[in-house]
PDB file of N, CA and C in Angstrom:
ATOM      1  N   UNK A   1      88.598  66.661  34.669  1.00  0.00           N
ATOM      2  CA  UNK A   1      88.178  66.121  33.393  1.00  0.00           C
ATOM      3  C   UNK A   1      86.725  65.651  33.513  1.00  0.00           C
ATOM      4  N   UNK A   2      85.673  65.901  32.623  1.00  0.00           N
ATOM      5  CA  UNK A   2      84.288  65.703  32.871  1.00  0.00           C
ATOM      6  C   UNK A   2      84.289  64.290  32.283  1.00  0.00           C
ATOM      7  N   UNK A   3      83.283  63.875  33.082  1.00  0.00           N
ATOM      8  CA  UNK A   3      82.941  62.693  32.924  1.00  0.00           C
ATOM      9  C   UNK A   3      81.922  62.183  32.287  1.00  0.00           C
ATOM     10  N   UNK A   4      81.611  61.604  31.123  1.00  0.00           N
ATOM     11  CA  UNK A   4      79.972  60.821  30.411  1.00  0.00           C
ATOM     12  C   UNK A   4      78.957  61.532  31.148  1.00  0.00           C
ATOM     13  N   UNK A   5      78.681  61.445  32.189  1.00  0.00           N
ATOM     14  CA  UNK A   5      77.732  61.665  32.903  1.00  0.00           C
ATOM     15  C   UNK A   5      77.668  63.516  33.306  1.00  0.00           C
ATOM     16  N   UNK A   6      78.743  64.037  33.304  1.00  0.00           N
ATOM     17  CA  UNK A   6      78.604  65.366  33.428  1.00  0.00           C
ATOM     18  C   UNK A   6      78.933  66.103  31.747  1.00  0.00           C
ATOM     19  N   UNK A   7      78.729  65.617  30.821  1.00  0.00           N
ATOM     20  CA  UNK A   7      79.065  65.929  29.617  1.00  0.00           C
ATOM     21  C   UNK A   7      77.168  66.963  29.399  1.00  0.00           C
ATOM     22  N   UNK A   8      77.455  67.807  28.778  1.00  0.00           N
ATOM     23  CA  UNK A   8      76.435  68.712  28.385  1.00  0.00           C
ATOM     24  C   UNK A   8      75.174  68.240  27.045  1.00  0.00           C
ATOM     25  N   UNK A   9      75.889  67.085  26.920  1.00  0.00           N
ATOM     26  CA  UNK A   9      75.327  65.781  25.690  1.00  0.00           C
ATOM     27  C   UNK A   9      75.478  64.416  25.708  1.00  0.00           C
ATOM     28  N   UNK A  10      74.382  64.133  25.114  1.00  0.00           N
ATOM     29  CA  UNK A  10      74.191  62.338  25.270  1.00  0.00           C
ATOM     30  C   UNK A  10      74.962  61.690  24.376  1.00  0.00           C
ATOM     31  N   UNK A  11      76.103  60.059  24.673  1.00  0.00           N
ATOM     32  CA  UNK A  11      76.007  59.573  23.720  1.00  0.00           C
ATOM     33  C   UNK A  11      75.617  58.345  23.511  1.00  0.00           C
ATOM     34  N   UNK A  12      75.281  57.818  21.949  1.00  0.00           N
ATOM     35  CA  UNK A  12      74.409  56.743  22.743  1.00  0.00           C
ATOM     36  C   UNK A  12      75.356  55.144  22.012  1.00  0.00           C
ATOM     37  N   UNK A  13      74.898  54.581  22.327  1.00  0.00           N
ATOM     38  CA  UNK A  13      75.797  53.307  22.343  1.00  0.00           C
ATOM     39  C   UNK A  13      76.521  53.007  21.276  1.00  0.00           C
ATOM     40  N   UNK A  14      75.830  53.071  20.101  1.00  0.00           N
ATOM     41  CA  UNK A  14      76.384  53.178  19.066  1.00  0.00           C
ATOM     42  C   UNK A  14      77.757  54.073  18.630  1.00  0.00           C
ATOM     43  N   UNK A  15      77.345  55.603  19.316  1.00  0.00           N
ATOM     44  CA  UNK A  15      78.705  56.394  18.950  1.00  0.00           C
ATOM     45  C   UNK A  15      79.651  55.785  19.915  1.00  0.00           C
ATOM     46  N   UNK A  16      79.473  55.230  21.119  1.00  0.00           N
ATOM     47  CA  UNK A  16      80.416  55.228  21.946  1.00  0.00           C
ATOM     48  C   UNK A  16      81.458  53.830  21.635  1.00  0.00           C
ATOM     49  N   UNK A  17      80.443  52.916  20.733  1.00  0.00           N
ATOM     50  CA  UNK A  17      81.374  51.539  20.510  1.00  0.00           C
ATOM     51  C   UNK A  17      81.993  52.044  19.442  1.00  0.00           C
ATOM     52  N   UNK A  18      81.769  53.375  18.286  1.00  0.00           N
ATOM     53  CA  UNK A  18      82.357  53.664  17.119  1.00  0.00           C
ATOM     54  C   UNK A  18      83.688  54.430  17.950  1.00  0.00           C
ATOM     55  N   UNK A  19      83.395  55.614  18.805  1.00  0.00           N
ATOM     56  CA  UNK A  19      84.485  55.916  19.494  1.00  0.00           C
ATOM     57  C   UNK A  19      85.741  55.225  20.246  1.00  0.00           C
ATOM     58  N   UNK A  20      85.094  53.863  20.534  1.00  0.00           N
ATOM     59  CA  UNK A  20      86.295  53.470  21.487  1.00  0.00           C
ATOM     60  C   UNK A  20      87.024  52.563  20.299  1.00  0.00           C
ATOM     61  N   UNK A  21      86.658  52.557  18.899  1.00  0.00           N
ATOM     62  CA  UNK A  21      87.332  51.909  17.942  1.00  0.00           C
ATOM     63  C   UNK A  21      88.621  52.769  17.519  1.00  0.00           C
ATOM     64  N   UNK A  22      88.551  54.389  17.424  1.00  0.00           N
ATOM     65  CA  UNK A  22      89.326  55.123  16.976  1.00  0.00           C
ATOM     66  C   UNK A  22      90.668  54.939  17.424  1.00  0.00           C
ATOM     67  N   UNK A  23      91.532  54.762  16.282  1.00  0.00           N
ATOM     68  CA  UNK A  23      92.827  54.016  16.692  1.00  0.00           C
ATOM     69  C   UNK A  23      94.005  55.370  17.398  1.00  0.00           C
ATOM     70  N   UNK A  24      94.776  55.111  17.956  1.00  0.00           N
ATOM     71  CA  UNK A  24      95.149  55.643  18.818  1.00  0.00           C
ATOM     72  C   UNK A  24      96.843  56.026  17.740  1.00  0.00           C
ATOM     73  N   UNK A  25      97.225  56.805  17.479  1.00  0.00           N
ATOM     74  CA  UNK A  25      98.439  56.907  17.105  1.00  0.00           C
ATOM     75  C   UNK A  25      99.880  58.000  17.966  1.00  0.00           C
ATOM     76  N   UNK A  26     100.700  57.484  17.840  1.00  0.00           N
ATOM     77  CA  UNK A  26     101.979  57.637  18.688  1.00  0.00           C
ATOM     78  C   UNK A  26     102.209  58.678  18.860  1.00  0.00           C
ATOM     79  N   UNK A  27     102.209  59.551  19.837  1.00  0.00           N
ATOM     80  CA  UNK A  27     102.671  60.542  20.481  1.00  0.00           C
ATOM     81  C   UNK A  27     101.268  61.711  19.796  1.00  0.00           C
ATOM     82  N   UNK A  28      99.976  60.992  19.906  1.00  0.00           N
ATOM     83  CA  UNK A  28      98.964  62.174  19.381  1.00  0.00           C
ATOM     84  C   UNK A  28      97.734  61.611  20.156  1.00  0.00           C
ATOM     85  N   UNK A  29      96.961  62.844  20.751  1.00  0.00           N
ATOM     86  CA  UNK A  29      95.604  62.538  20.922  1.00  0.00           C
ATOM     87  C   UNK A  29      94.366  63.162  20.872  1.00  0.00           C
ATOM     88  N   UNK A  30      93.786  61.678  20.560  1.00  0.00           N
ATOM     89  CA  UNK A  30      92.413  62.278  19.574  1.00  0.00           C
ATOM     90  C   UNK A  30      91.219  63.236  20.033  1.00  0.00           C
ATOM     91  N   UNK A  31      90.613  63.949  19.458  1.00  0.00           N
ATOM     92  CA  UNK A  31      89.569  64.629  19.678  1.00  0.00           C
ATOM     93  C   UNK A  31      88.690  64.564  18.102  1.00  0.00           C
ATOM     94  N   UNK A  32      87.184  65.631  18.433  1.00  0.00           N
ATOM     95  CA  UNK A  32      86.907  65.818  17.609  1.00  0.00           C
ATOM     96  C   UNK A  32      86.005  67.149  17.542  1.00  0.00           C
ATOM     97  N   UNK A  33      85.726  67.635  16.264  1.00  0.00           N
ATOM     98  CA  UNK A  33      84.906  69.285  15.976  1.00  0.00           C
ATOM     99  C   UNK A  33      84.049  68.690  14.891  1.00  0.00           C
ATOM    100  N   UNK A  34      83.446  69.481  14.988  1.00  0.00           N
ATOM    101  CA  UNK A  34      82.023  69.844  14.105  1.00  0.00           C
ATOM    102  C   UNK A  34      82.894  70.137  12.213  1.00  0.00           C
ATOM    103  N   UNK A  35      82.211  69.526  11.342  1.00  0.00           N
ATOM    104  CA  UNK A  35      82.609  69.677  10.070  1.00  0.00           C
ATOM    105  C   UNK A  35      81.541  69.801   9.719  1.00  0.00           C
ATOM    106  N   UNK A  36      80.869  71.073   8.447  1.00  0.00           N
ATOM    107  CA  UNK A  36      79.432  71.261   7.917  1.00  0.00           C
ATOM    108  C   UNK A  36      79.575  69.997   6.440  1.00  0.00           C
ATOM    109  N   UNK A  37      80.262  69.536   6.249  1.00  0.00           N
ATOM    110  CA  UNK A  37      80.302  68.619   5.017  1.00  0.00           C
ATOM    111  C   UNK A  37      81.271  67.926   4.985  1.00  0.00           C
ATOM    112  N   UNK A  38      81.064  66.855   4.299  1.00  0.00           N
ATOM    113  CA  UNK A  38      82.239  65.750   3.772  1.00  0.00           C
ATOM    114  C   UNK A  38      82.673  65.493   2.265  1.00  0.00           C
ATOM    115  N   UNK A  39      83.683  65.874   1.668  1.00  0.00           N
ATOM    116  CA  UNK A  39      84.063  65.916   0.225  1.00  0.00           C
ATOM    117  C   UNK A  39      85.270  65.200   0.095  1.00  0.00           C
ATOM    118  N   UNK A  40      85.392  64.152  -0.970  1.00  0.00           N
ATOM    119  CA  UNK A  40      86.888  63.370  -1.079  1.00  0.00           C
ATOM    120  C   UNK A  40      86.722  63.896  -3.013  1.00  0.00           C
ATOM    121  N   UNK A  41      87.716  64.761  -3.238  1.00  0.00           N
ATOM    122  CA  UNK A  41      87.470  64.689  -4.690  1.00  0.00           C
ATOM    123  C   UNK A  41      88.790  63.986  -5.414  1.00  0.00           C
ATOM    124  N   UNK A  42      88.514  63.553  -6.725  1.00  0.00           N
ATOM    125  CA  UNK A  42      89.850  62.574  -7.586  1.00  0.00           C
ATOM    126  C   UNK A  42      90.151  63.794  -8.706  1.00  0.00           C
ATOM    127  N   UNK A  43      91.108  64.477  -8.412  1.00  0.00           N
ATOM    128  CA  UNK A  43      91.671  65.490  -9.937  1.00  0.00           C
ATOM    129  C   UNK A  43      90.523  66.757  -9.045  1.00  0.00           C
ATOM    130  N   UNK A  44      89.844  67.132 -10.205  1.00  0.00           N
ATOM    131  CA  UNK A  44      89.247  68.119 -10.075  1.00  0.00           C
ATOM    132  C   UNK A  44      87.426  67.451 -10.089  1.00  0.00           C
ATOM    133  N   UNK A  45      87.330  66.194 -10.143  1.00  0.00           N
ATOM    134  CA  UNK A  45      85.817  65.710  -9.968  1.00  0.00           C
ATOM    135  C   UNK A  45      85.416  64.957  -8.407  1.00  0.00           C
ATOM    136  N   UNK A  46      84.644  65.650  -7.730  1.00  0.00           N
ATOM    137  CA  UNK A  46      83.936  65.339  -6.717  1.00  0.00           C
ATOM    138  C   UNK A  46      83.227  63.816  -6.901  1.00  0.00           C
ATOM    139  N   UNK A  47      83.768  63.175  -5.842  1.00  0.00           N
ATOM    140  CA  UNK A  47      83.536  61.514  -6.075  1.00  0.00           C
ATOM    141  C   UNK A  47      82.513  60.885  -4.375  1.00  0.00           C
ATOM    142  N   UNK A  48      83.278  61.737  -3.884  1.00  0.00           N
ATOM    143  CA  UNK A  48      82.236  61.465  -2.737  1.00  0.00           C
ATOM    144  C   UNK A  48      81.560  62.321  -1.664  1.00  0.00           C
ATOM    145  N   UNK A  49      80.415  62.787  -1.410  1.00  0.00           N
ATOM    146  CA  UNK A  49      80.213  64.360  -0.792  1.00  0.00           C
ATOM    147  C   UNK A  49      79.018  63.376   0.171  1.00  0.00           C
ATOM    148  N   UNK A  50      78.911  63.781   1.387  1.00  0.00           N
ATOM    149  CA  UNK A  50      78.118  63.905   2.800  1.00  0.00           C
ATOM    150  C   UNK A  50      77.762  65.250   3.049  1.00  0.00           C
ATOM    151  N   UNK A  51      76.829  66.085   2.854  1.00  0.00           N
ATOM    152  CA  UNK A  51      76.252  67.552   2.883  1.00  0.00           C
ATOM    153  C   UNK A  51      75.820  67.515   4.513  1.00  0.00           C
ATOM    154  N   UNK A  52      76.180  66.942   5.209  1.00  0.00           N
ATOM    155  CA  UNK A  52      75.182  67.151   6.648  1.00  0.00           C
ATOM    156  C   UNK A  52      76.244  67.789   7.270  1.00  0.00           C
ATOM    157  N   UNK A  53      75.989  68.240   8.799  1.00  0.00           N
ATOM    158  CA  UNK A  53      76.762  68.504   9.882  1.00  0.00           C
ATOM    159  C   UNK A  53      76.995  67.325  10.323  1.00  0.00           C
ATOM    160  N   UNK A  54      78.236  67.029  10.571  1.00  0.00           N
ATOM    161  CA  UNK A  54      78.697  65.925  11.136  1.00  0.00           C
ATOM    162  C   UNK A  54      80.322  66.423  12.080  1.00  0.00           C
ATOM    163  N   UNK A  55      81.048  65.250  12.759  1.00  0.00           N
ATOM    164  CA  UNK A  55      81.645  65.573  13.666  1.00  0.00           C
ATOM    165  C   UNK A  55      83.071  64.609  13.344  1.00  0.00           C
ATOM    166  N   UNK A  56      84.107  65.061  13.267  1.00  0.00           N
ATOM    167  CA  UNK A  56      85.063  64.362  12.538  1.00  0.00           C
ATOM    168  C   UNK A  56      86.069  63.980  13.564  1.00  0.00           C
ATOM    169  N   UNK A  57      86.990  63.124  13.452  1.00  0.00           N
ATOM    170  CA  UNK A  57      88.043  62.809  14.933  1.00  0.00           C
ATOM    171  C   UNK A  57      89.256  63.839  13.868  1.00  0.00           C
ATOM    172  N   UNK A  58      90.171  64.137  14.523  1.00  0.00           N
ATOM    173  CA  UNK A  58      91.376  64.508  14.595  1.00  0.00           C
ATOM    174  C   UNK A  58      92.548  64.021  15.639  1.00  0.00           C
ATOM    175  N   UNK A  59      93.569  64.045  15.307  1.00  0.00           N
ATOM    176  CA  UNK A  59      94.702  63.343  16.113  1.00  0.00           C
ATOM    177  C   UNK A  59      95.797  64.185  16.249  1.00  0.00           C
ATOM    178  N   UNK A  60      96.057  65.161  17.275  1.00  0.00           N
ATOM    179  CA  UNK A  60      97.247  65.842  17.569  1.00  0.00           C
ATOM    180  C   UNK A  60      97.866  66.126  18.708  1.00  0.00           C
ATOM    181  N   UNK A  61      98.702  66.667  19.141  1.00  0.00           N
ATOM    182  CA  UNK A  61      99.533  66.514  20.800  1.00  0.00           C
ATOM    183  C   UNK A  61      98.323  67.678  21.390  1.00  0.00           C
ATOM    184  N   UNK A  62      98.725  67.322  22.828  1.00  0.00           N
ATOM    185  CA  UNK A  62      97.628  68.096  23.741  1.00  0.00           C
ATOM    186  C   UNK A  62      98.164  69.237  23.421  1.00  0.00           C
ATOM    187  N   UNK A  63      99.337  69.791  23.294  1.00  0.00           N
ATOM    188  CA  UNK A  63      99.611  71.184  23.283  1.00  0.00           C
ATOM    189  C   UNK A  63      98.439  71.974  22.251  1.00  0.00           C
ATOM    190  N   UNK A  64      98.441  71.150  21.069  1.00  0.00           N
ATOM    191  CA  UNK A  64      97.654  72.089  20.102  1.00  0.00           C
ATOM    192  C   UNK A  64      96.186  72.048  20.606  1.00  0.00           C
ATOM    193  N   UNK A  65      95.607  71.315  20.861  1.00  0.00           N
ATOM    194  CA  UNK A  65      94.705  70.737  21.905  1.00  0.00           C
ATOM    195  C   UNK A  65      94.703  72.073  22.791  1.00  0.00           C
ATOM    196  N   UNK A  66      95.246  72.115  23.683  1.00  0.00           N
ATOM    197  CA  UNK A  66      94.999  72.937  24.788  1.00  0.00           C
ATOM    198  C   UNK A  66      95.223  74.247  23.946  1.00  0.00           C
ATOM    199  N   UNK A  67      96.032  74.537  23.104  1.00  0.00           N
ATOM    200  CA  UNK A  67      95.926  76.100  22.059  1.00  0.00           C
ATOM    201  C   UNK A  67      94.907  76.514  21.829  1.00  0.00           C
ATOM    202  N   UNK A  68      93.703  75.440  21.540  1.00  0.00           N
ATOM    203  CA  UNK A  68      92.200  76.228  20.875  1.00  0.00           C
ATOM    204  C   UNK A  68      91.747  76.165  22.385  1.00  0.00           C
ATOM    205  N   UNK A  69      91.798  76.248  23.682  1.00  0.00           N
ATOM    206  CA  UNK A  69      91.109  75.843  24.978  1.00  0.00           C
ATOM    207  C   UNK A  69      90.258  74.367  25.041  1.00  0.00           C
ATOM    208  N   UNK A  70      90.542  73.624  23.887  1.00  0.00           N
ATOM    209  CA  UNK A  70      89.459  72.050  24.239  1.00  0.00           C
ATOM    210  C   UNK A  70      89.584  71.557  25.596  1.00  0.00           C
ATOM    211  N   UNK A  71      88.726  71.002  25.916  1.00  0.00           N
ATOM    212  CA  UNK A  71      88.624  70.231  27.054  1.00  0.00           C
ATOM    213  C   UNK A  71      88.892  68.701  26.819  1.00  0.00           C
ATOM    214  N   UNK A  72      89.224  68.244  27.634  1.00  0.00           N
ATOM    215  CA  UNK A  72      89.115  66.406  27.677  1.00  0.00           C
ATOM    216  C   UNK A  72      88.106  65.844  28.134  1.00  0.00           C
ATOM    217  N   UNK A  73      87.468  65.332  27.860  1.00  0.00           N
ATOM    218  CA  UNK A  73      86.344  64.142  27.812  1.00  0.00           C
ATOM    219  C   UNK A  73      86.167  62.706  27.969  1.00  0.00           C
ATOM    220  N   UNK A  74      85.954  62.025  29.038  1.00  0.00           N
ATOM    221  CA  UNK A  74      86.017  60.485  28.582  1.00  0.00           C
ATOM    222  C   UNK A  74      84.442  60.201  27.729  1.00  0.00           C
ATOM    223  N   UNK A  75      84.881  59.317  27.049  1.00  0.00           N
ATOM    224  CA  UNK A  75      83.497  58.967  26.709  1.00  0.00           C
ATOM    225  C   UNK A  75      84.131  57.030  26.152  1.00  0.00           C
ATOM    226  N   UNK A  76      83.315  56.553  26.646  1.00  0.00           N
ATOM    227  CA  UNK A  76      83.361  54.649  26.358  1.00  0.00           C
ATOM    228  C   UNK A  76      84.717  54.731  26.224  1.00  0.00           C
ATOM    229  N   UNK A  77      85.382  55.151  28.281  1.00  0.00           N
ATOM    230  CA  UNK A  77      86.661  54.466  28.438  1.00  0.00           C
ATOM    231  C   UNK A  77      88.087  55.309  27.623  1.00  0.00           C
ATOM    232  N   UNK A  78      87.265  55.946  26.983  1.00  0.00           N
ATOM    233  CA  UNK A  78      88.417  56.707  26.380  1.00  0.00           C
ATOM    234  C   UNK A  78      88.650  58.251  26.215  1.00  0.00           C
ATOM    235  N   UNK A  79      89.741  59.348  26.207  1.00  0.00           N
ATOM    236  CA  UNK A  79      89.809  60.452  26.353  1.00  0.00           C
ATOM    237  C   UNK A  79      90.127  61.173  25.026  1.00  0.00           C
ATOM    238  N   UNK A  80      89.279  62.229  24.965  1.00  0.00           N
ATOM    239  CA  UNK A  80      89.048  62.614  23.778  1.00  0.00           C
ATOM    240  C   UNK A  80      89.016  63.947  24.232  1.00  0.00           C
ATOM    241  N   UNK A  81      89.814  64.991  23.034  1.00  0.00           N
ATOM    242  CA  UNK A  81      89.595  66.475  23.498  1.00  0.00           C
ATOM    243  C   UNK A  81      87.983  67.068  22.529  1.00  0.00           C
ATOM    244  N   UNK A  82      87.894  68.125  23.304  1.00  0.00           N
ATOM    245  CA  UNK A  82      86.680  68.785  22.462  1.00  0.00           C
ATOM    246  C   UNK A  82      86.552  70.248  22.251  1.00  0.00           C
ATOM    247  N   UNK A  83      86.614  70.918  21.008  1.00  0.00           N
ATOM    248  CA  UNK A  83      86.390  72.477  21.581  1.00  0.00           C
ATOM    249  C   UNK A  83      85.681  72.862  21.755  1.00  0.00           C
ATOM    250  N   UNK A  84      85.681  74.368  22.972  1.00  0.00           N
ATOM    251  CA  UNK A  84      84.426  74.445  23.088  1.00  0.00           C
ATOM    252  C   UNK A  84      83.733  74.937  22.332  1.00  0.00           C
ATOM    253  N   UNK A  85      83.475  75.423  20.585  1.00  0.00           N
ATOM    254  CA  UNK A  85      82.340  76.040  19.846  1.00  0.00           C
ATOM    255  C   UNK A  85      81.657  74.257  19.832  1.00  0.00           C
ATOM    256  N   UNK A  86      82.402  73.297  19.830  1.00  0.00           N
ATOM    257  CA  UNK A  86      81.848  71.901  19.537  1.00  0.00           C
ATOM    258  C   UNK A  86      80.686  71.350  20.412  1.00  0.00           C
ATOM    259  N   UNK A  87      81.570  71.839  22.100  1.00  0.00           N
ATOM    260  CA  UNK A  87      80.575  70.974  22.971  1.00  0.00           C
ATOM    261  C   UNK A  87      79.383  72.279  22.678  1.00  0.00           C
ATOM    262  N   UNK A  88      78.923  73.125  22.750  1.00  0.00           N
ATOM    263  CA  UNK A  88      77.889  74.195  22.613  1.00  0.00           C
ATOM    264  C   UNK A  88      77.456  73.825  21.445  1.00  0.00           C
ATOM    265  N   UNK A  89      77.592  72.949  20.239  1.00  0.00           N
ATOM    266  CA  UNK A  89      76.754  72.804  19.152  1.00  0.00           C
ATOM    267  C   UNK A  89      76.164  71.196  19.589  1.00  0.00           C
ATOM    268  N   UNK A  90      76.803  70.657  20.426  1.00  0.00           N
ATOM    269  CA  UNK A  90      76.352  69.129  21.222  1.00  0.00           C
ATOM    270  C   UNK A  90      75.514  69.425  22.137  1.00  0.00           C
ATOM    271  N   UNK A  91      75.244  70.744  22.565  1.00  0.00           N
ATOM    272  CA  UNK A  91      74.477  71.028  23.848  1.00  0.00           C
ATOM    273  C   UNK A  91      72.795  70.371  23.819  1.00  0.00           C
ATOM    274  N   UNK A  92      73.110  69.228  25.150  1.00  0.00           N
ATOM    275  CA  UNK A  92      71.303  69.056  25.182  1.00  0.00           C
ATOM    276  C   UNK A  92      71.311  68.445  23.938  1.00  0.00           C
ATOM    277  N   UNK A  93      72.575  67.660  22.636  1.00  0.00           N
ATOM    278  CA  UNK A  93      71.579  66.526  22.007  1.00  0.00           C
ATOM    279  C   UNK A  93      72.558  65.536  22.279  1.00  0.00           C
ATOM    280  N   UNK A  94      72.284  64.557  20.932  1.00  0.00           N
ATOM    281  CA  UNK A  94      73.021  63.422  21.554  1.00  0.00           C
ATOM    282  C   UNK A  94      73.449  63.076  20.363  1.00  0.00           C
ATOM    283  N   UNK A  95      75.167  62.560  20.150  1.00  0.00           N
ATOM    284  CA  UNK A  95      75.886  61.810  19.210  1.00  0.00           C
ATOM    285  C   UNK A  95      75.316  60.771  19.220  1.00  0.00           C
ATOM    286  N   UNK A  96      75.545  60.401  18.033  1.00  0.00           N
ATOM    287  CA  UNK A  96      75.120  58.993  17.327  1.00  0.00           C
ATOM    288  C   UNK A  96      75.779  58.885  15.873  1.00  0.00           C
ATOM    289  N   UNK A  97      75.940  57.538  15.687  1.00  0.00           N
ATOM    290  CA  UNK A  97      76.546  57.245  14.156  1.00  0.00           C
ATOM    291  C   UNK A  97      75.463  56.790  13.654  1.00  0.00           C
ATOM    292  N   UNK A  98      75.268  57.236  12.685  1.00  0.00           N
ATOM    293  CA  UNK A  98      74.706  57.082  10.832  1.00  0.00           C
ATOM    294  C   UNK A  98      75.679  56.244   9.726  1.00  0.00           C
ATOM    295  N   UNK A  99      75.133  55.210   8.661  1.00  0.00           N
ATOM    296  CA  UNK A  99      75.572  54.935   7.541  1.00  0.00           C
ATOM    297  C   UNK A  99      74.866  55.804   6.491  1.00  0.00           C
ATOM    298  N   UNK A 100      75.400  55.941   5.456  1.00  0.00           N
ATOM    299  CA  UNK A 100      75.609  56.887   4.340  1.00  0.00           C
ATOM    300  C   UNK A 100      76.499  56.603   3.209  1.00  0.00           C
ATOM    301  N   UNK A 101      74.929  56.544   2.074  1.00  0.00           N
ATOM    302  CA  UNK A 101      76.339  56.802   0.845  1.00  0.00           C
ATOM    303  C   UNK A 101      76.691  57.838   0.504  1.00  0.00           C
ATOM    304  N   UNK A 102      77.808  57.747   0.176  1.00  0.00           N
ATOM    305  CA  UNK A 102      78.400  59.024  -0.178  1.00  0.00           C
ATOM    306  C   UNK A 102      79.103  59.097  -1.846  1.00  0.00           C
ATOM    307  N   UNK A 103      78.642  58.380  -2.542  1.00  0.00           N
ATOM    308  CA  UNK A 103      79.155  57.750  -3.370  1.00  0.00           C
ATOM    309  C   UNK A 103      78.583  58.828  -4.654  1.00  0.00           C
ATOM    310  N   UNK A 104      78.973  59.313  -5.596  1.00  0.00           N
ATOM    311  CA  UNK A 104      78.161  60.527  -6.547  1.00  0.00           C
ATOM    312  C   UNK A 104      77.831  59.729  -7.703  1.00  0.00           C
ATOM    313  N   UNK A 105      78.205  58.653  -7.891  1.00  0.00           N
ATOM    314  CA  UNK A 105      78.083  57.401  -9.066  1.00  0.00           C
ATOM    315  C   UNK A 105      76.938  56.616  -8.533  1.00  0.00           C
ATOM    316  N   UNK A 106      75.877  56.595  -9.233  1.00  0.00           N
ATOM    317  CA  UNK A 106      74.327  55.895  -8.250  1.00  0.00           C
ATOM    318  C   UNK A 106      74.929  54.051  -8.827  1.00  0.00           C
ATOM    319  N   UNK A 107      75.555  54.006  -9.562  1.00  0.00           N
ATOM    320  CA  UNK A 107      75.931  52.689 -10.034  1.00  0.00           C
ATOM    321  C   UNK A 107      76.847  52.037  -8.745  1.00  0.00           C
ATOM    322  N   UNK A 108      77.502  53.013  -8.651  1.00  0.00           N
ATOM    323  CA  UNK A 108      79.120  52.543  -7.303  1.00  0.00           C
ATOM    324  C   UNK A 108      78.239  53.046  -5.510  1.00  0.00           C
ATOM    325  N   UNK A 109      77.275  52.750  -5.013  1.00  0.00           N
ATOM    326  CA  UNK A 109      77.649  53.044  -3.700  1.00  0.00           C
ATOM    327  C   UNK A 109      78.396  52.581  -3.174  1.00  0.00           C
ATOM    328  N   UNK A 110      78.290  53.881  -2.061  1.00  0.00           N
ATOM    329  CA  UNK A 110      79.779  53.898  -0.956  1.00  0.00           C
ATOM    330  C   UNK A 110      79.444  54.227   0.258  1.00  0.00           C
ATOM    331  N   UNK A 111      79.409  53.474   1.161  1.00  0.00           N
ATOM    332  CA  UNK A 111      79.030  53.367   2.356  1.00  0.00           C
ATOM    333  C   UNK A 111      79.979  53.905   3.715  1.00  0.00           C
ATOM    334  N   UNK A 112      79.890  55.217   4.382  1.00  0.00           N
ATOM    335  CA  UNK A 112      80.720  55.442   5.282  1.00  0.00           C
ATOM    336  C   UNK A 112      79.930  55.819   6.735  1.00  0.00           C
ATOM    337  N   UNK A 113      80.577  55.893   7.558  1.00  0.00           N
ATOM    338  CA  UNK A 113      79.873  55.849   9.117  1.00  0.00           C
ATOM    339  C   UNK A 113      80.452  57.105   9.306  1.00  0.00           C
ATOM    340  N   UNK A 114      79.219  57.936   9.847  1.00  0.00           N
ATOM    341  CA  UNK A 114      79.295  59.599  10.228  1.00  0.00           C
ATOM    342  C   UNK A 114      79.264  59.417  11.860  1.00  0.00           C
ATOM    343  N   UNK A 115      79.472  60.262  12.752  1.00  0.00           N
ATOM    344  CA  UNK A 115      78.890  60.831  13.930  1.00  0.00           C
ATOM    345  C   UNK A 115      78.863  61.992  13.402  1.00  0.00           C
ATOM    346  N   UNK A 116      76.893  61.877  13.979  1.00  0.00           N
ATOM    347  CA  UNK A 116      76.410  63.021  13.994  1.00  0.00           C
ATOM    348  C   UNK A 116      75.575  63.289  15.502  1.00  0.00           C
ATOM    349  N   UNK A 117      75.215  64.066  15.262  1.00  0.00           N
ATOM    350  CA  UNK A 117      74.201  64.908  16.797  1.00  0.00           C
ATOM    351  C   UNK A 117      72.580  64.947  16.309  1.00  0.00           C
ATOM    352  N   UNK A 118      71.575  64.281  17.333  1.00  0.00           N
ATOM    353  CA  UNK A 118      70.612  64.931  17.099  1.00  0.00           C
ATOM    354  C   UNK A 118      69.383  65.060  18.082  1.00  0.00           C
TER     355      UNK A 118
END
């Protein structure tokens, strides 16, 4: 299992205190992939959109995990799978979390925390 230090990307303090927050649920474990956008829509109207590349957690048993070939990762104490099209789009930069509104109502912002790479 590679270690922070042999990881092909930096992360920097910030992602790693957002990472070791990710809650842990029963009989699943977490990883994460590359998502080109973020959309929550209500009915058929788009209410909140993030247009960047960003990197999303997911939570499922290692089996499915090991189905796409991910690897495991510690990063701040904790093990996280990754696939590999993911770590090759992390290559040589470095995670970090961003705030962002995401809010499509300029009256209502909405404030959410991304990991992104850069």
């Amino acid at each position: 299992m590679p270690n922070p230090d042999s990881l092909p990307f930096a992360v920097s303090v910030e992602a790693q205190e957002w990472l070791s927050q990710v809650p842990l649920l029963p009989g699943k474990q977490p990883g994460f992939s590359c998502s080109p956008r973020y959309g929550l829509y209500k009915g058929d109207k788009l209410i909140e959109e993030f247009s960047k590349e960003h990197y999303v957690i997911a939570q499922t048993s290692s089996g499915a995990w090991e189905s796409v070939d991910a690897v495991q990762v510690t990063i701040a104490t904790r093990e996280f799978w990754v696939t590999p099209d993911t770590v090759e789009k992390l290559r040589g930069r470095t995670l970090t979390v961003i705030q962002a509104n995401v809010s499509r109502e300029q009256q209502a912002p909405k404030i959410r925390a991304f990991l992104v790479a850069g």
